[in-house]
N, C-alpha and C. Protein backbone atom coordinates (compact mmCIF):
# COMPACT_ATOMS: atom_id res chain seq x y z
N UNK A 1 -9.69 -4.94 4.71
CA UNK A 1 -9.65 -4.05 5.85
C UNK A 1 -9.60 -2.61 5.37
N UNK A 2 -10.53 -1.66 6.25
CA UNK A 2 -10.06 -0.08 5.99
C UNK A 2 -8.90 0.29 6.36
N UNK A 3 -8.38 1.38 4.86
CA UNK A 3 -7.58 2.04 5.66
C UNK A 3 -7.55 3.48 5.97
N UNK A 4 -7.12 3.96 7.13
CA UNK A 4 -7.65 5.08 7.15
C UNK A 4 -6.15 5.91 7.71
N UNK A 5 -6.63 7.49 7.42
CA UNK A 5 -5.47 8.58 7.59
C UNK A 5 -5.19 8.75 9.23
N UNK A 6 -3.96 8.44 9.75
CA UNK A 6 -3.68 8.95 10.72
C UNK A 6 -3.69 10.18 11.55
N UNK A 7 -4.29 11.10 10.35
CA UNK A 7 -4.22 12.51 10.84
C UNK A 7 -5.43 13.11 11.22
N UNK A 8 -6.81 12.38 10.49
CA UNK A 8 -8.13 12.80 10.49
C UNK A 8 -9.17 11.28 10.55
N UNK A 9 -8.45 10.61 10.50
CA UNK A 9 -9.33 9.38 10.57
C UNK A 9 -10.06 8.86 9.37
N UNK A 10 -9.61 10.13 8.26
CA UNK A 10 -10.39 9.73 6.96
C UNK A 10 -10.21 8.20 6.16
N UNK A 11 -11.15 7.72 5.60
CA UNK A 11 -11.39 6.27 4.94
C UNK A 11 -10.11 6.55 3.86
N UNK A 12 -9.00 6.09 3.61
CA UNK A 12 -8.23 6.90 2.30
C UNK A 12 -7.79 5.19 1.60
N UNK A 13 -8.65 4.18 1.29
CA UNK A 13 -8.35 2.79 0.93
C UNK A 13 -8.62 1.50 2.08
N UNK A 14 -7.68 0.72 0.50
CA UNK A 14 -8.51 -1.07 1.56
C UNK A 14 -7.25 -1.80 1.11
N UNK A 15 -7.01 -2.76 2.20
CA UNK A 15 -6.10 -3.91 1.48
C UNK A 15 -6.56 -4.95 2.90
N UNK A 16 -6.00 -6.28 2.35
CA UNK A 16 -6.60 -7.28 2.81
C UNK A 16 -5.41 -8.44 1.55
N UNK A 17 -5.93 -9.75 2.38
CA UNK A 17 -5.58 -11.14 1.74
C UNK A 17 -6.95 -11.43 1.41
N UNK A 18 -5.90 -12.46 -0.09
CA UNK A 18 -7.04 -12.81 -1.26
C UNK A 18 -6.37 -14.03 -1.36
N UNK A 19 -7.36 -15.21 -1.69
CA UNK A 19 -7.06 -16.32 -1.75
C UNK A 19 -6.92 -16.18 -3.20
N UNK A 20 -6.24 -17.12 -3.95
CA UNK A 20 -5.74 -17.03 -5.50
C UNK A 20 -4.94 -18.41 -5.49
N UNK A 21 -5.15 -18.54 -6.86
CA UNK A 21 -4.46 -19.98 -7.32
C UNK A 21 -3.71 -19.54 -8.30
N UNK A 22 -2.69 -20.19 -8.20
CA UNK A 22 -1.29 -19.88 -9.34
C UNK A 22 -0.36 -21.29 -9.21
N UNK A 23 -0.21 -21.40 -10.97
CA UNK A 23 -0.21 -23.07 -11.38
C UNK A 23 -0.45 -24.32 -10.06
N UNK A 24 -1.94 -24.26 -10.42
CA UNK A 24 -2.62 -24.96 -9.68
C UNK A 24 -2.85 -25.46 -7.97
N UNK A 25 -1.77 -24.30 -7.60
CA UNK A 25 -1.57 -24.12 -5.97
C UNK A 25 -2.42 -22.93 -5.23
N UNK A 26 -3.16 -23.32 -4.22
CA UNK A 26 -4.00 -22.04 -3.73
C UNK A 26 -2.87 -21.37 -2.66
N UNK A 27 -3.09 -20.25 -3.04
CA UNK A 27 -2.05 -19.62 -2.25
C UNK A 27 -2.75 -18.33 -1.65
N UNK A 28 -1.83 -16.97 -1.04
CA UNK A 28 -2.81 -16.10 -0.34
C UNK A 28 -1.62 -14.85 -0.85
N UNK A 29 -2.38 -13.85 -1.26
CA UNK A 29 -1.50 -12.43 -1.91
C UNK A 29 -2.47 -11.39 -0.90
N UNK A 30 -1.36 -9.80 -1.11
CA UNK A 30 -2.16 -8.95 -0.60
C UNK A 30 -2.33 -8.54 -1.47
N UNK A 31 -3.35 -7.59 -1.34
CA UNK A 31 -3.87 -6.38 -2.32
C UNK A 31 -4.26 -5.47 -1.48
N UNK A 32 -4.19 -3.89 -2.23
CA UNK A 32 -3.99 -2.81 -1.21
C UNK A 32 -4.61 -1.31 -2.95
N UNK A 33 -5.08 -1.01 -1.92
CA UNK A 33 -5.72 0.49 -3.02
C UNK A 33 -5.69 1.70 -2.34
N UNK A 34 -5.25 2.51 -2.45
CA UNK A 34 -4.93 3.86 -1.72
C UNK A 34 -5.70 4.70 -2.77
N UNK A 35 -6.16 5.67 -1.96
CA UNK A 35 -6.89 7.07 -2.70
C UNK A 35 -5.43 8.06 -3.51
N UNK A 36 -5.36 8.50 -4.42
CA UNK A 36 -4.71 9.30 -5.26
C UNK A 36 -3.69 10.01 -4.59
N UNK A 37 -4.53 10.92 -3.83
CA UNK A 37 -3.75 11.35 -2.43
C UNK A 37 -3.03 11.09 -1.63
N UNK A 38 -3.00 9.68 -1.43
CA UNK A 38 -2.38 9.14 -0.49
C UNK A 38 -1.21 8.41 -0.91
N UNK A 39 -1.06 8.25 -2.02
CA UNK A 39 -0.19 7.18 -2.64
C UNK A 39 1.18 8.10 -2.52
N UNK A 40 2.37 7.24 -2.68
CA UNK A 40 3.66 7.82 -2.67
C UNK A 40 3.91 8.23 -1.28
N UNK A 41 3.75 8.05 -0.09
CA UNK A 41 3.70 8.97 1.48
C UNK A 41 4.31 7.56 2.50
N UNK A 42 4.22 6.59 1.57
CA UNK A 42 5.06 5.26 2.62
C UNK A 42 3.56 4.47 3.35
N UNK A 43 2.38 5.06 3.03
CA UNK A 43 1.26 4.28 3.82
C UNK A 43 0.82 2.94 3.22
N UNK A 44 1.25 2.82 1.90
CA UNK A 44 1.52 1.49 1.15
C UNK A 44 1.92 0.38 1.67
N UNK A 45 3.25 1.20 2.05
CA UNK A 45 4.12 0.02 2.40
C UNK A 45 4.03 -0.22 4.35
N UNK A 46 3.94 0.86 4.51
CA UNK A 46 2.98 0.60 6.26
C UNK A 46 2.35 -1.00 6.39
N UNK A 47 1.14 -0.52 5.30
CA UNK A 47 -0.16 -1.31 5.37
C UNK A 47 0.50 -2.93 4.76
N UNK A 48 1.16 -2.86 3.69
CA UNK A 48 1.69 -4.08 3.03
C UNK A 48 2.29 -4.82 4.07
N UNK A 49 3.04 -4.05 4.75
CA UNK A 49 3.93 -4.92 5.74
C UNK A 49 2.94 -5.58 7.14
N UNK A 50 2.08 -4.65 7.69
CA UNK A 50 1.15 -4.79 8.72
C UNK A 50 0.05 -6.60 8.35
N UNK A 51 0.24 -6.00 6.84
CA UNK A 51 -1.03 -7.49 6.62
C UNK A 51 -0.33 -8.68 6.13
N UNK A 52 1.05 -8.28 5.62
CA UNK A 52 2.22 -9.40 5.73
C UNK A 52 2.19 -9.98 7.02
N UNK A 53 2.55 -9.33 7.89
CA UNK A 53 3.01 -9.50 9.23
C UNK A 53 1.48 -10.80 10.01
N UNK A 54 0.88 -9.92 9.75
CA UNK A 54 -0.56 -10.16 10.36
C UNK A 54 -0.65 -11.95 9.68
N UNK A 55 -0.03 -11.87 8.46
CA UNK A 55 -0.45 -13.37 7.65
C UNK A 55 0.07 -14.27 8.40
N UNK A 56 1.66 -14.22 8.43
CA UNK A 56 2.63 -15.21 9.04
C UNK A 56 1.97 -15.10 10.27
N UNK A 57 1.62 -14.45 11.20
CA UNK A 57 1.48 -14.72 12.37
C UNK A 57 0.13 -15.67 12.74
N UNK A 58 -0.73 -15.51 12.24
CA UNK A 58 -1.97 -16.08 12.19
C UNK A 58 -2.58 -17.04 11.00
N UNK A 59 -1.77 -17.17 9.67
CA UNK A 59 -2.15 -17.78 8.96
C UNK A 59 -1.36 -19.08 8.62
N UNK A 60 -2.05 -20.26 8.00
CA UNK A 60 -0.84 -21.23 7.84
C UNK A 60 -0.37 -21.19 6.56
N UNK A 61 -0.22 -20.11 5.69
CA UNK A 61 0.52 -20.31 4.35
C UNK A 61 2.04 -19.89 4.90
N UNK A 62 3.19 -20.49 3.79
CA UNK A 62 4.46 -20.62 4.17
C UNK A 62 4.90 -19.74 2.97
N UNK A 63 4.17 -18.83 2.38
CA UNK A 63 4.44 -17.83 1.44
C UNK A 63 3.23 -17.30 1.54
N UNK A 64 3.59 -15.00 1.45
CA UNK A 64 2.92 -14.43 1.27
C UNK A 64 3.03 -13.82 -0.57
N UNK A 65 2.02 -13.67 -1.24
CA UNK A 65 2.63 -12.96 -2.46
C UNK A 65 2.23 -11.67 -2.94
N UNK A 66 1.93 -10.74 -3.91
CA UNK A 66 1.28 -9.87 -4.83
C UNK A 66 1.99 -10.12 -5.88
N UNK A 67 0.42 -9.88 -6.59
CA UNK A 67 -0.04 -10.14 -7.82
C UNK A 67 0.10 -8.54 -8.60
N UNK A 68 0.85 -8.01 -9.59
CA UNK A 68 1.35 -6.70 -9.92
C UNK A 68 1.34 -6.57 -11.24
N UNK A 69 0.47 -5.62 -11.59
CA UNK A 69 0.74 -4.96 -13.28
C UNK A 69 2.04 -4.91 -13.68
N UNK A 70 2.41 -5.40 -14.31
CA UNK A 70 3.87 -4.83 -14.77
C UNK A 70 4.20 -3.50 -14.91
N UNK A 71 3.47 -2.42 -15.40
CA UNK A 71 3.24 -1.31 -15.54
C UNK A 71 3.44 -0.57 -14.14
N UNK A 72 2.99 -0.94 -12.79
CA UNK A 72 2.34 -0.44 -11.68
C UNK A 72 3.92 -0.59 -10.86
N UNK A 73 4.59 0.79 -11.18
CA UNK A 73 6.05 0.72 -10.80
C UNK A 73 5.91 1.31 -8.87
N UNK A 74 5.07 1.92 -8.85
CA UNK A 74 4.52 2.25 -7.46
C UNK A 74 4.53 0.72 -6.74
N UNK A 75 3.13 0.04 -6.91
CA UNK A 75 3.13 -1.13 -6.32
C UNK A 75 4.37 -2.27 -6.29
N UNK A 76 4.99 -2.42 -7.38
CA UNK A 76 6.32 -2.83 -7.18
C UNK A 76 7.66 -2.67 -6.13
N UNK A 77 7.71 -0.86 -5.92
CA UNK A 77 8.54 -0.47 -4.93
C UNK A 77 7.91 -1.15 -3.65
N UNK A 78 6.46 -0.74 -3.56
CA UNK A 78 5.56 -1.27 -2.31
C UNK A 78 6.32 -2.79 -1.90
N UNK A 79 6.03 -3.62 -3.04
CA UNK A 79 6.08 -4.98 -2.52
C UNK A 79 7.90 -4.94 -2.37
N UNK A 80 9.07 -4.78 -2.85
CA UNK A 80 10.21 -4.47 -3.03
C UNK A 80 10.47 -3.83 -1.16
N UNK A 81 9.64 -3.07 -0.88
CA UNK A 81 10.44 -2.23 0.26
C UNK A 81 9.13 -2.56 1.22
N UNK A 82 8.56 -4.22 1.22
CA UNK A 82 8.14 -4.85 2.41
C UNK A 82 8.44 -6.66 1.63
N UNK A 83 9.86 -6.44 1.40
CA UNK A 83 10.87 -7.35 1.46
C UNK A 83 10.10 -8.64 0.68
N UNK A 84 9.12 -8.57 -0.57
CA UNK A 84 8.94 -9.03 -1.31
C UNK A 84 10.45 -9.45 -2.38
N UNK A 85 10.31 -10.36 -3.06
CA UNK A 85 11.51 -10.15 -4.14
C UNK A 85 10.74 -11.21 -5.40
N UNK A 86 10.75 -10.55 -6.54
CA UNK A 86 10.51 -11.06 -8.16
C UNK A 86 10.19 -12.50 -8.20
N UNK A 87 9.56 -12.70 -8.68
CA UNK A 87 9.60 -14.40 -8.22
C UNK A 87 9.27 -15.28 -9.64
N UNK A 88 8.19 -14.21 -10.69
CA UNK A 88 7.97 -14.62 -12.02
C UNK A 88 6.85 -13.90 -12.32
N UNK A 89 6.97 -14.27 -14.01
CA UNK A 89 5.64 -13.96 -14.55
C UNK A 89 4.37 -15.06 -14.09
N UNK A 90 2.87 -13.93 -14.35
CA UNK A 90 1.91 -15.16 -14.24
C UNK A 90 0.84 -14.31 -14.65
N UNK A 91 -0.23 -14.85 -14.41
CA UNK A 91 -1.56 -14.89 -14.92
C UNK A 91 -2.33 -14.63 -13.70
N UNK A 92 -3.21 -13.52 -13.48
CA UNK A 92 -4.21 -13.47 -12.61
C UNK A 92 -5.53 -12.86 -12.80
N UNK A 93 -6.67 -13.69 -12.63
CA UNK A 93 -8.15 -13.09 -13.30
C UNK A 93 -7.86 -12.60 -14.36
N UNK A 94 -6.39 -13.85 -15.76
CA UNK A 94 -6.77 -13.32 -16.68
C UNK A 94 -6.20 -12.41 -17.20
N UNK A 95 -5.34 -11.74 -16.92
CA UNK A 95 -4.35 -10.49 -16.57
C UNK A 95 -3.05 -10.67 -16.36
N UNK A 96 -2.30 -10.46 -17.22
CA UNK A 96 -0.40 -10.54 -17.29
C UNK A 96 -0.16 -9.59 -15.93
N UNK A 97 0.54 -10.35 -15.01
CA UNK A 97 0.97 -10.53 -13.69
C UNK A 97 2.35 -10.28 -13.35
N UNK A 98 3.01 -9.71 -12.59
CA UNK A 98 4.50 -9.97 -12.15
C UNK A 98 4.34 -10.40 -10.84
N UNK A 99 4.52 -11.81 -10.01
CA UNK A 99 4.36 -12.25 -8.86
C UNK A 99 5.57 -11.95 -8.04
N UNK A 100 5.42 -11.12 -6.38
CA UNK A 100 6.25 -11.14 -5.73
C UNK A 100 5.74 -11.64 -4.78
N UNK A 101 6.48 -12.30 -3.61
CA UNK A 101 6.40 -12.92 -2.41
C UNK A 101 7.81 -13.18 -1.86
N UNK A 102 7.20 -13.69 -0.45
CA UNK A 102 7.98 -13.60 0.77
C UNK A 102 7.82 -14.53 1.20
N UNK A 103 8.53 -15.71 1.75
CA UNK A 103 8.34 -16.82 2.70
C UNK A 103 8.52 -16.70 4.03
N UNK A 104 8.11 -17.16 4.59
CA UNK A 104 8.10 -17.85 6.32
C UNK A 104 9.36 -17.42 6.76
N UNK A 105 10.04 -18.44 6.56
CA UNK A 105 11.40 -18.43 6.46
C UNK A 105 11.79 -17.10 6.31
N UNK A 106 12.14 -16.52 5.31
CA UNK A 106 12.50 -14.86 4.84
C UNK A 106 11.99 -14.03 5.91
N UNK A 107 10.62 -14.10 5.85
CA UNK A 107 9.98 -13.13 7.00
C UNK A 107 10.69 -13.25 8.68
N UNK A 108 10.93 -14.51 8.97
CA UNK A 108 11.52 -15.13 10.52
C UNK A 108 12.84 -13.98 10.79
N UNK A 109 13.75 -13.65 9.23
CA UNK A 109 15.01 -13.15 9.64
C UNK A 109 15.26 -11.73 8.97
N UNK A 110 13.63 -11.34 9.32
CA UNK A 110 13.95 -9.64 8.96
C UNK A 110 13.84 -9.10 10.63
């Protein structure tokens, strides 16, 4: 999905659900890319929570996750402050991973 600036309507990123398999379970993560500009302003975590939200309500997975550079201390707070919590290391496309997610459950009693 686009995302765009509340102030001008400008295109400023994309996030969306990605189907992904992790030890051998297909599961569904977000992913989210903000323009340079935009990052650090809380529209991260806006959008993280909006397509969280959007999952449980319409989707049948019983966990949402992201898939996170270890390095990528930004995206971390993101997933952290839309009530993600640490869950493990992993592997994605190949790539040393820190997996966070949220369950059903969790999500029901925020």
């Amino acid at each position: 999905m686009a995302v765009s600036s509340k102030e001008n309507g400008e295109l400023v990123g994309a996030c969306g659900l990605h189907k992904i398999k992790i030890d051998r379970k297909n599961l569904i993560a977000i992913g989210c890319q903000l323009a340079k500009g935009y990052c650090g302003k809380g529209l991260g975590t806006e959008v993280c929570r909006a397509i969280r939200d959007y999952a449980f309500k319409h989707l049948p997975f019983d966990t949402v996750l992201s898939c996170i550079h270890p390095y990528n201390i930004a995206s971390i707070r993101v997933a952290e402050k839309s009530d993600m919590k640490y869950l493990k290391e992993g592997k994605f496309l190949n790539n040393h991973c820190l997996v966070y997610g949220i369950t059903r459950d969790e999500w029901k009693h925020l």
